[in-house]
N, C-alpha and C. Protein backbone atom coordinates (compact mmCIF):
# COMPACT_ATOMS: atom_id res chain seq x y z
N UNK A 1 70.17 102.48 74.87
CA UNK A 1 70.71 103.15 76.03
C UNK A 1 71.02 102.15 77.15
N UNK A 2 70.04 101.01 77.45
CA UNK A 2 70.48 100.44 78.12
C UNK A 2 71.54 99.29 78.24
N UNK A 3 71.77 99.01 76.84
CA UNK A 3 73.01 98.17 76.56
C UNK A 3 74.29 99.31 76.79
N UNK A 4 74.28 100.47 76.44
CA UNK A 4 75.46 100.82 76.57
C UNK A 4 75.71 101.42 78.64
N UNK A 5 74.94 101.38 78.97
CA UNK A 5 74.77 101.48 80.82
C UNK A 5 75.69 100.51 81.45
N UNK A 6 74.93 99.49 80.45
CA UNK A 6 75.19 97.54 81.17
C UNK A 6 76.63 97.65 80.33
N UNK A 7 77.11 98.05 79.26
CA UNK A 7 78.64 98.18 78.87
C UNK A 7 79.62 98.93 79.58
N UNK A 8 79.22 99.90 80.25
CA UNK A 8 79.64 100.77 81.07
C UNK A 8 79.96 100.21 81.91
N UNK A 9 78.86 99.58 82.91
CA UNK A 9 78.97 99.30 83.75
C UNK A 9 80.16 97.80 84.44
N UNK A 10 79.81 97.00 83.06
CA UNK A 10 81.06 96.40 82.92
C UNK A 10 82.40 96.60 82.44
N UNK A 11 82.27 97.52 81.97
CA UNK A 11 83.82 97.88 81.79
C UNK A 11 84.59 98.27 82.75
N UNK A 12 83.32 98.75 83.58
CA UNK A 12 84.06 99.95 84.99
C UNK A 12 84.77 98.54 86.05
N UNK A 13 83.82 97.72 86.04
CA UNK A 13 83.97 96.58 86.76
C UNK A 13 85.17 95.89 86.30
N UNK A 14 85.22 95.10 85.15
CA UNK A 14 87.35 95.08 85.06
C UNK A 14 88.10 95.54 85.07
N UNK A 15 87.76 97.16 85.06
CA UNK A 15 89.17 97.82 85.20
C UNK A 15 89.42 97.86 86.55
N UNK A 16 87.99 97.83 87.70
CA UNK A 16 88.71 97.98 89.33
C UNK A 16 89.61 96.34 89.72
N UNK A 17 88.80 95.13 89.12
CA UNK A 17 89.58 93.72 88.99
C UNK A 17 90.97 93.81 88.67
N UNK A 18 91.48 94.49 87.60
CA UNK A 18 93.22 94.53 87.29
C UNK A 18 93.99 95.18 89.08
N UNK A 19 93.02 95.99 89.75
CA UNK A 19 94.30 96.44 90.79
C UNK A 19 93.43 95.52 92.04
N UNK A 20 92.13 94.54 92.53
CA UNK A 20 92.10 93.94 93.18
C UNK A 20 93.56 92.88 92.92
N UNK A 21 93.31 92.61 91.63
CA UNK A 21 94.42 91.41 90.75
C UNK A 21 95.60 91.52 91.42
N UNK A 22 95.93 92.41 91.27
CA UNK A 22 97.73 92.85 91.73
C UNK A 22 97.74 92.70 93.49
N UNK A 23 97.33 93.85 93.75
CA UNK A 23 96.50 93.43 95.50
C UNK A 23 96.92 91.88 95.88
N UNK A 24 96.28 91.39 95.21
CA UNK A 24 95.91 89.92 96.02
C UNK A 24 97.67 89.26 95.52
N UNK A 25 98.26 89.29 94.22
CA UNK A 25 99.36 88.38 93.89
C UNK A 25 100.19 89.37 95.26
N UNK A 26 100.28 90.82 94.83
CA UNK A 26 101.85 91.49 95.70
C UNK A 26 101.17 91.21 97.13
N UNK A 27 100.51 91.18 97.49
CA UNK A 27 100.47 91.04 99.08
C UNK A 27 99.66 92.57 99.93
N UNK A 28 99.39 93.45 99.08
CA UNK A 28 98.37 94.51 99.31
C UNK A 28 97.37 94.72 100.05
N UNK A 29 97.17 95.61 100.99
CA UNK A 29 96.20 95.94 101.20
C UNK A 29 95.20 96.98 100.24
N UNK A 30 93.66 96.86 100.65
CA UNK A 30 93.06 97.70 100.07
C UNK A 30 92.25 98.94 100.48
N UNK A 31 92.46 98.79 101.46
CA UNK A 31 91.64 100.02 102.79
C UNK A 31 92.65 100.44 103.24
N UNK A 32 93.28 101.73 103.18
CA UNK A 32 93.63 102.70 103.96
C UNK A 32 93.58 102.56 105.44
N UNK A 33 92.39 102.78 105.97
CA UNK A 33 92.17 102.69 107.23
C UNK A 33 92.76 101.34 107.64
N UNK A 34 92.23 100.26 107.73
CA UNK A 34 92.56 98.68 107.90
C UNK A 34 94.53 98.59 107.86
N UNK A 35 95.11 99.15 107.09
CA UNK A 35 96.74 98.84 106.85
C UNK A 35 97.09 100.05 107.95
N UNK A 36 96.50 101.25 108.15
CA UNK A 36 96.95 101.84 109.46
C UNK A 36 96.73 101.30 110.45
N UNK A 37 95.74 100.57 110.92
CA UNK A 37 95.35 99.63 112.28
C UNK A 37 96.69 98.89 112.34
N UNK A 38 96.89 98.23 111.22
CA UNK A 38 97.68 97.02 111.26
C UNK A 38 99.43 97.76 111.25
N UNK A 39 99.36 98.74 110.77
CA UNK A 39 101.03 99.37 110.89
C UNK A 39 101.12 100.13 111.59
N UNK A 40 100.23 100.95 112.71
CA UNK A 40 100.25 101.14 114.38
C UNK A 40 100.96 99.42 115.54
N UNK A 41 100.09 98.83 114.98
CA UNK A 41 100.26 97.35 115.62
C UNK A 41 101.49 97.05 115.61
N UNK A 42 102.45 97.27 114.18
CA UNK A 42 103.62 96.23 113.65
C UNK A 42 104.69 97.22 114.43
N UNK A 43 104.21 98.51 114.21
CA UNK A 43 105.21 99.94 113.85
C UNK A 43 106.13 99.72 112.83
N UNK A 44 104.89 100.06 111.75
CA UNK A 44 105.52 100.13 110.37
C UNK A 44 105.19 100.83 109.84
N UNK A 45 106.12 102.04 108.70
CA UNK A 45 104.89 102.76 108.00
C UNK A 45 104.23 102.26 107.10
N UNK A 46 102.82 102.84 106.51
CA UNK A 46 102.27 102.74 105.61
C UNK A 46 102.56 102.66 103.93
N UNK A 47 102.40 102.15 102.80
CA UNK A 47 102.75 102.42 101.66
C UNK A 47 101.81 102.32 101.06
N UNK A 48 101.24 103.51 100.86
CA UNK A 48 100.11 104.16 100.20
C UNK A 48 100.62 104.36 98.36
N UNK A 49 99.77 103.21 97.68
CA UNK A 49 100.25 103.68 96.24
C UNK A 49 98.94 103.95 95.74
N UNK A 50 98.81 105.26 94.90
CA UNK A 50 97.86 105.65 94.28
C UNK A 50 97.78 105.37 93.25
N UNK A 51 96.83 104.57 92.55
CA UNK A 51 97.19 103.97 90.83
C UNK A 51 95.59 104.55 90.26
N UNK A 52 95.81 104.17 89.22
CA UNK A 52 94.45 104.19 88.29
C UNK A 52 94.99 103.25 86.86
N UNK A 53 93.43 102.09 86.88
CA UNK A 53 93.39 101.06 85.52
C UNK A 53 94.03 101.19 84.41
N UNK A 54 93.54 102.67 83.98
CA UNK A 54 93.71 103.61 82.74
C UNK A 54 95.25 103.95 82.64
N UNK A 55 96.02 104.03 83.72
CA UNK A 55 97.37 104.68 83.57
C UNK A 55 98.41 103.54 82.79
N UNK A 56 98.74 103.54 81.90
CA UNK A 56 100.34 103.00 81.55
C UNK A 56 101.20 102.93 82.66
N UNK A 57 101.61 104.21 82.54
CA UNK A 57 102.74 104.04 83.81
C UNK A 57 102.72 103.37 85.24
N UNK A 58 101.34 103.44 85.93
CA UNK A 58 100.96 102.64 87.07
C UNK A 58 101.11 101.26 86.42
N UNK A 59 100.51 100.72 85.50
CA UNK A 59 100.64 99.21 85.25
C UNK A 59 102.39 98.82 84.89
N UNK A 60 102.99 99.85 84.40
CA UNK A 60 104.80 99.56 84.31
C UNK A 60 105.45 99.93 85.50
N UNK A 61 104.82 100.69 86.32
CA UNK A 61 105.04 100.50 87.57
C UNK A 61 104.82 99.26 88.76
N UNK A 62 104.28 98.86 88.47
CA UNK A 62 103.34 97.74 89.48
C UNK A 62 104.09 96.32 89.06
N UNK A 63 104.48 96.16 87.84
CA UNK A 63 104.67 94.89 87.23
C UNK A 63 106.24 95.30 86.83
N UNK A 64 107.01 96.38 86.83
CA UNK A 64 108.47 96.24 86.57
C UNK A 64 108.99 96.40 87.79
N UNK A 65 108.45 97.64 87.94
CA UNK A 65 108.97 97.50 89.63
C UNK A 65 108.97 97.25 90.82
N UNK A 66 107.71 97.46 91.38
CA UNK A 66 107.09 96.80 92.50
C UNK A 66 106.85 95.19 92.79
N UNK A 67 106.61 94.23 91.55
CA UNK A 67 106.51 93.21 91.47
C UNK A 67 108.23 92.64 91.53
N UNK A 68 108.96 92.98 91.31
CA UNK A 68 110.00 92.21 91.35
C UNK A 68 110.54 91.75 92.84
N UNK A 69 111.37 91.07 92.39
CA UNK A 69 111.54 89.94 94.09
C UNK A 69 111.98 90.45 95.20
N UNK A 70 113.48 91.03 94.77
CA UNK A 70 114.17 91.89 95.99
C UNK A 70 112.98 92.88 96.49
N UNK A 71 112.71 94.06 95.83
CA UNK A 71 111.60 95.15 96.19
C UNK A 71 110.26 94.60 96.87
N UNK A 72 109.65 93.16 96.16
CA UNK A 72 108.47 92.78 96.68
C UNK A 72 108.99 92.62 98.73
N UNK A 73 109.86 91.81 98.40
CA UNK A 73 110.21 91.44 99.90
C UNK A 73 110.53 92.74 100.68
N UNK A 74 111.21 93.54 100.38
CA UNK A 74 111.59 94.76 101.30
C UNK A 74 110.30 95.22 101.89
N UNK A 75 109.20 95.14 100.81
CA UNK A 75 108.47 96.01 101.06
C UNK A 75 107.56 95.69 102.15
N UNK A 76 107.11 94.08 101.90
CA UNK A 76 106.50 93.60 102.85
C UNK A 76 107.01 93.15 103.93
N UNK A 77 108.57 93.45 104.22
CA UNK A 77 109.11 93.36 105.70
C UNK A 77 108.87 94.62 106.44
N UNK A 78 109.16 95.95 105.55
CA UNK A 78 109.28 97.11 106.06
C UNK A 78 108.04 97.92 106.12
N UNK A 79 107.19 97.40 105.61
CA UNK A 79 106.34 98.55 105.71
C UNK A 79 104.97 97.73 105.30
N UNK A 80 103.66 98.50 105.72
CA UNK A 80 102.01 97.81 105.12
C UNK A 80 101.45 98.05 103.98
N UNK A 81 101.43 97.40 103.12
CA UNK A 81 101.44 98.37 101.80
C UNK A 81 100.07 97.79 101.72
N UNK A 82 99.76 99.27 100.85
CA UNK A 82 97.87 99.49 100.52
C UNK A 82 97.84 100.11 99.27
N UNK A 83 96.94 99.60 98.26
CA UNK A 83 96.88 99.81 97.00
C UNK A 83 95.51 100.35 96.50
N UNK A 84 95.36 102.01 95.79
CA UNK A 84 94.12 102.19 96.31
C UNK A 84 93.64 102.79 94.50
N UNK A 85 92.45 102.85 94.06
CA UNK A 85 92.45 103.45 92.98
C UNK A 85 92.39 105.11 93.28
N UNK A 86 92.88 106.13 92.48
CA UNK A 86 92.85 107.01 92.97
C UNK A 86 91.73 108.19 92.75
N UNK A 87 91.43 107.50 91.98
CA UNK A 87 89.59 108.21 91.26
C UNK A 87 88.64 107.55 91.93
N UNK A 88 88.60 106.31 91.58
CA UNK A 88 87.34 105.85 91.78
C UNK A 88 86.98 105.14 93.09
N UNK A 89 88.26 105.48 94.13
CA UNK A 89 88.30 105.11 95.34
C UNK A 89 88.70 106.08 96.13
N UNK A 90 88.00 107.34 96.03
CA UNK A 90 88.77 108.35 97.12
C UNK A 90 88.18 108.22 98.60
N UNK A 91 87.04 107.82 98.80
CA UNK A 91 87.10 107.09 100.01
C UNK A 91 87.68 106.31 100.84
N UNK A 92 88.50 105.23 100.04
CA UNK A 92 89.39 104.69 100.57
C UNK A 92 90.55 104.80 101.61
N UNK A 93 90.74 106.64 100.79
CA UNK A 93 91.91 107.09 101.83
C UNK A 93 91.61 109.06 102.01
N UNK A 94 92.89 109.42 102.58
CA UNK A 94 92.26 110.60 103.00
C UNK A 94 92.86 111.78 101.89
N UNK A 95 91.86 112.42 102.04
CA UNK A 95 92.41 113.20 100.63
C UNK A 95 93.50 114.22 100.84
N UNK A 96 94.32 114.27 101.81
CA UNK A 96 95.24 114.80 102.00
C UNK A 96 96.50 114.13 101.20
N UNK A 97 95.77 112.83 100.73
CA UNK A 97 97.20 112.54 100.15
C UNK A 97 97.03 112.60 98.41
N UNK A 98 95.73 113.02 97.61
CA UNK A 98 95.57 112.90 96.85
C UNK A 98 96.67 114.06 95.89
N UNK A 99 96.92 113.59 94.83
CA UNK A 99 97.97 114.10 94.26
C UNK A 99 97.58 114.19 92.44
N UNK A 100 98.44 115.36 91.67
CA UNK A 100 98.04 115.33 90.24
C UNK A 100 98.62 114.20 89.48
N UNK A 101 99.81 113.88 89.89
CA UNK A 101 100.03 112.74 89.13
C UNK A 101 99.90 111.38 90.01
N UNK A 102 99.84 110.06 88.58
CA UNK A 102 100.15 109.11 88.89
C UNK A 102 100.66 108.30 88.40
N UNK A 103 101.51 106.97 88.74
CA UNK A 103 101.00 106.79 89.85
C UNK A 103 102.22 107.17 91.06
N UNK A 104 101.60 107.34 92.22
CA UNK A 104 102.05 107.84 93.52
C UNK A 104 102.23 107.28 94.71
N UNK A 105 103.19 107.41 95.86
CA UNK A 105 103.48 106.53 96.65
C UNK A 105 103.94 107.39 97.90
N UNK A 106 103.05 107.17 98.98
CA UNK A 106 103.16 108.01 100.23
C UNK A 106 103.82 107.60 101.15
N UNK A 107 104.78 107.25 102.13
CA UNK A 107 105.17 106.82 103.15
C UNK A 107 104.85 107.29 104.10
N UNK A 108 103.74 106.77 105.25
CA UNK A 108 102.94 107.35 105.85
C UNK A 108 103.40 107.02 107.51
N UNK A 109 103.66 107.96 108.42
CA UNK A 109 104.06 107.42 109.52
C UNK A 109 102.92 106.91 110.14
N UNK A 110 102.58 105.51 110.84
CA UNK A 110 101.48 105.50 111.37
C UNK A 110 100.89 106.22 112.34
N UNK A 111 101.85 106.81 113.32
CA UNK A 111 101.03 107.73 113.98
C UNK A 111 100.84 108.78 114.25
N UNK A 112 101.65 109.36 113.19
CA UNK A 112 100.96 110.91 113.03
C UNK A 112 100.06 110.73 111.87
N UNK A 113 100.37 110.23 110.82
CA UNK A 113 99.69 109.88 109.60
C UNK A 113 99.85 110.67 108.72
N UNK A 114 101.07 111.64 109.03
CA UNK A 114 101.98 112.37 107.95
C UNK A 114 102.30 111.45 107.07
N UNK A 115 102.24 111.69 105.82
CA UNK A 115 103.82 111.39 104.77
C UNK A 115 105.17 111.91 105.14
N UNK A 116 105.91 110.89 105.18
CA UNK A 116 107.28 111.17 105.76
C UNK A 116 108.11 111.31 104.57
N UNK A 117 107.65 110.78 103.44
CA UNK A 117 108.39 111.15 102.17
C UNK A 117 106.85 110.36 100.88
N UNK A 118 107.34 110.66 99.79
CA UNK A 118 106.78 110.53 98.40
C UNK A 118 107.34 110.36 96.95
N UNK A 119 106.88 109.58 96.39
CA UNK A 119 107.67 109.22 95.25
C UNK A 119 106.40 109.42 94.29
N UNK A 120 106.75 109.87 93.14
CA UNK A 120 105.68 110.44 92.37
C UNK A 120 106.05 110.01 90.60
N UNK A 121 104.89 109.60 90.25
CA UNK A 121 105.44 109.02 88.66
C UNK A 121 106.24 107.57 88.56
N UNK A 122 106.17 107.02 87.44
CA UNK A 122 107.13 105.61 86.97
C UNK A 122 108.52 106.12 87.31
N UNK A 123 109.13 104.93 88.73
CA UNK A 123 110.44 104.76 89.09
C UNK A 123 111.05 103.32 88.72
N UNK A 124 112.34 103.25 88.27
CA UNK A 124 112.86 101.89 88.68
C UNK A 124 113.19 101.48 89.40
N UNK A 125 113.45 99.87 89.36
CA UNK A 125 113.80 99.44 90.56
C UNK A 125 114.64 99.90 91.03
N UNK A 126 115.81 100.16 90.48
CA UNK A 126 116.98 100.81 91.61
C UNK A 126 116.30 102.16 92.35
N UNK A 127 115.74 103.04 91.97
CA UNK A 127 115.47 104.47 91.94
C UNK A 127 114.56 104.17 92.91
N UNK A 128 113.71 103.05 93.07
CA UNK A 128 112.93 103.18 93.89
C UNK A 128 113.30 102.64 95.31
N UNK A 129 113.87 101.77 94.79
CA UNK A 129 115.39 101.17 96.48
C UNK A 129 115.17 102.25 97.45
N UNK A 130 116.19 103.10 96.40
CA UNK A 130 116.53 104.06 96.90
C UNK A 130 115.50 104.89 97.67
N UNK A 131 114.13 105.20 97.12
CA UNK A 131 113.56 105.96 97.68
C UNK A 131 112.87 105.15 99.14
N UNK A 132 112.68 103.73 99.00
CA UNK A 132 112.04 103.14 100.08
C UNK A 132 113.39 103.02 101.49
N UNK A 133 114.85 103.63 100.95
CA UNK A 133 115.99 103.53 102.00
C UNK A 133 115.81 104.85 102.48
N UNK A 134 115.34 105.53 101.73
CA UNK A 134 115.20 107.07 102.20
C UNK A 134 114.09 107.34 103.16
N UNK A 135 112.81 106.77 102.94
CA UNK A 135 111.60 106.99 103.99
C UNK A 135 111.96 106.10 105.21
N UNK A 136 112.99 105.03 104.98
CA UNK A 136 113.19 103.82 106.13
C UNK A 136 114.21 104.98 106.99
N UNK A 137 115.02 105.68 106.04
CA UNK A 137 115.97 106.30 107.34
C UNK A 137 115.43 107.59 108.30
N UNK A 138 114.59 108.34 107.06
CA UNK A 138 113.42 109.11 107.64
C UNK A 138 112.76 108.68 108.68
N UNK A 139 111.80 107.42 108.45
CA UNK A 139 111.20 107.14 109.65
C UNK A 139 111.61 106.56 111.23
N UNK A 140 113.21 105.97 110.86
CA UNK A 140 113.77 105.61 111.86
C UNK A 140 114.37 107.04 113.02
N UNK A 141 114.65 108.06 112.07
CA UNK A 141 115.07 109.39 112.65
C UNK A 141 113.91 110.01 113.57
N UNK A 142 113.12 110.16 112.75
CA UNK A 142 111.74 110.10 113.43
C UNK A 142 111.64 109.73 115.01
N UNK A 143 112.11 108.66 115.12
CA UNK A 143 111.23 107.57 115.69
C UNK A 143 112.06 107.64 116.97
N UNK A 144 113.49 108.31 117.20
CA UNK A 144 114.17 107.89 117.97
C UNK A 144 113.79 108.99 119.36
């Protein structure tokens, strides 16, 4: 029993390492709270992506689309992006944004702390352009 605890327990432990992993290469935050401080500050919204280890689609998400060059840069001009597990980190963020599928992506105004829009499930890069031109025109409408 206790080898399989201590197996457990390490297993649980590399699967949260694969999305510190990503975090640290894309430029991520990992606290919720902490990337709102900081995108009140910038006036930027938030980009809340909800992933989990276990998902396929979050990892072909993260590494086809999000990782690529044009999208990496947009993202970190336009907005604070925070990368959170969505099970095993619901503390992290507020459960108003928790959702059935994943993985998921909130555009969060910083100061209401609405979602101003959402993208839900594996997008491509173009598809997702698109959706990060859509919360940018959203939030600029917003804003005026």
């Amino acid at each position: 029993m206790k080898i399989f605890i201590i197996t457990l327990l390490f297993i649980t432990s590399l699967l949260g390492a694969r999305i510190d992993e990503f975090a640290k290469e894309a430029g991520y935050m990992r606290e919720y709270v902490s990337a709102l401080k900081i995108a009140k500050k910038e006036n930027k919204m938030v980009m809340l992506l909800l992933v989990a280890d276990y998902c396929p689609w979050c990892k072909k998400f993260q590494r086809k689309t999000l990782q690529s060059s044009p999208l990496s840069t947009k993202i970190k001009q336009d907005f604070i992006p925070v990368i959170v597990d969505k099970y095993r980190e619901k503390e992290h963020y507020p459960s108003i944004y928790s959702n059935s599928s994943i993985p998921a992506v909130f555009f969060i105004d910083p100061k209401s702390e609405n979602s101003l829009f959402k993208s839900i499930s594996y997008v491509n890069k173009k598809d997702f352009l698109s959706n990060i031109n859509e919360a940018i025109a959203i939030y600029k409408e917003k804003s005026k």
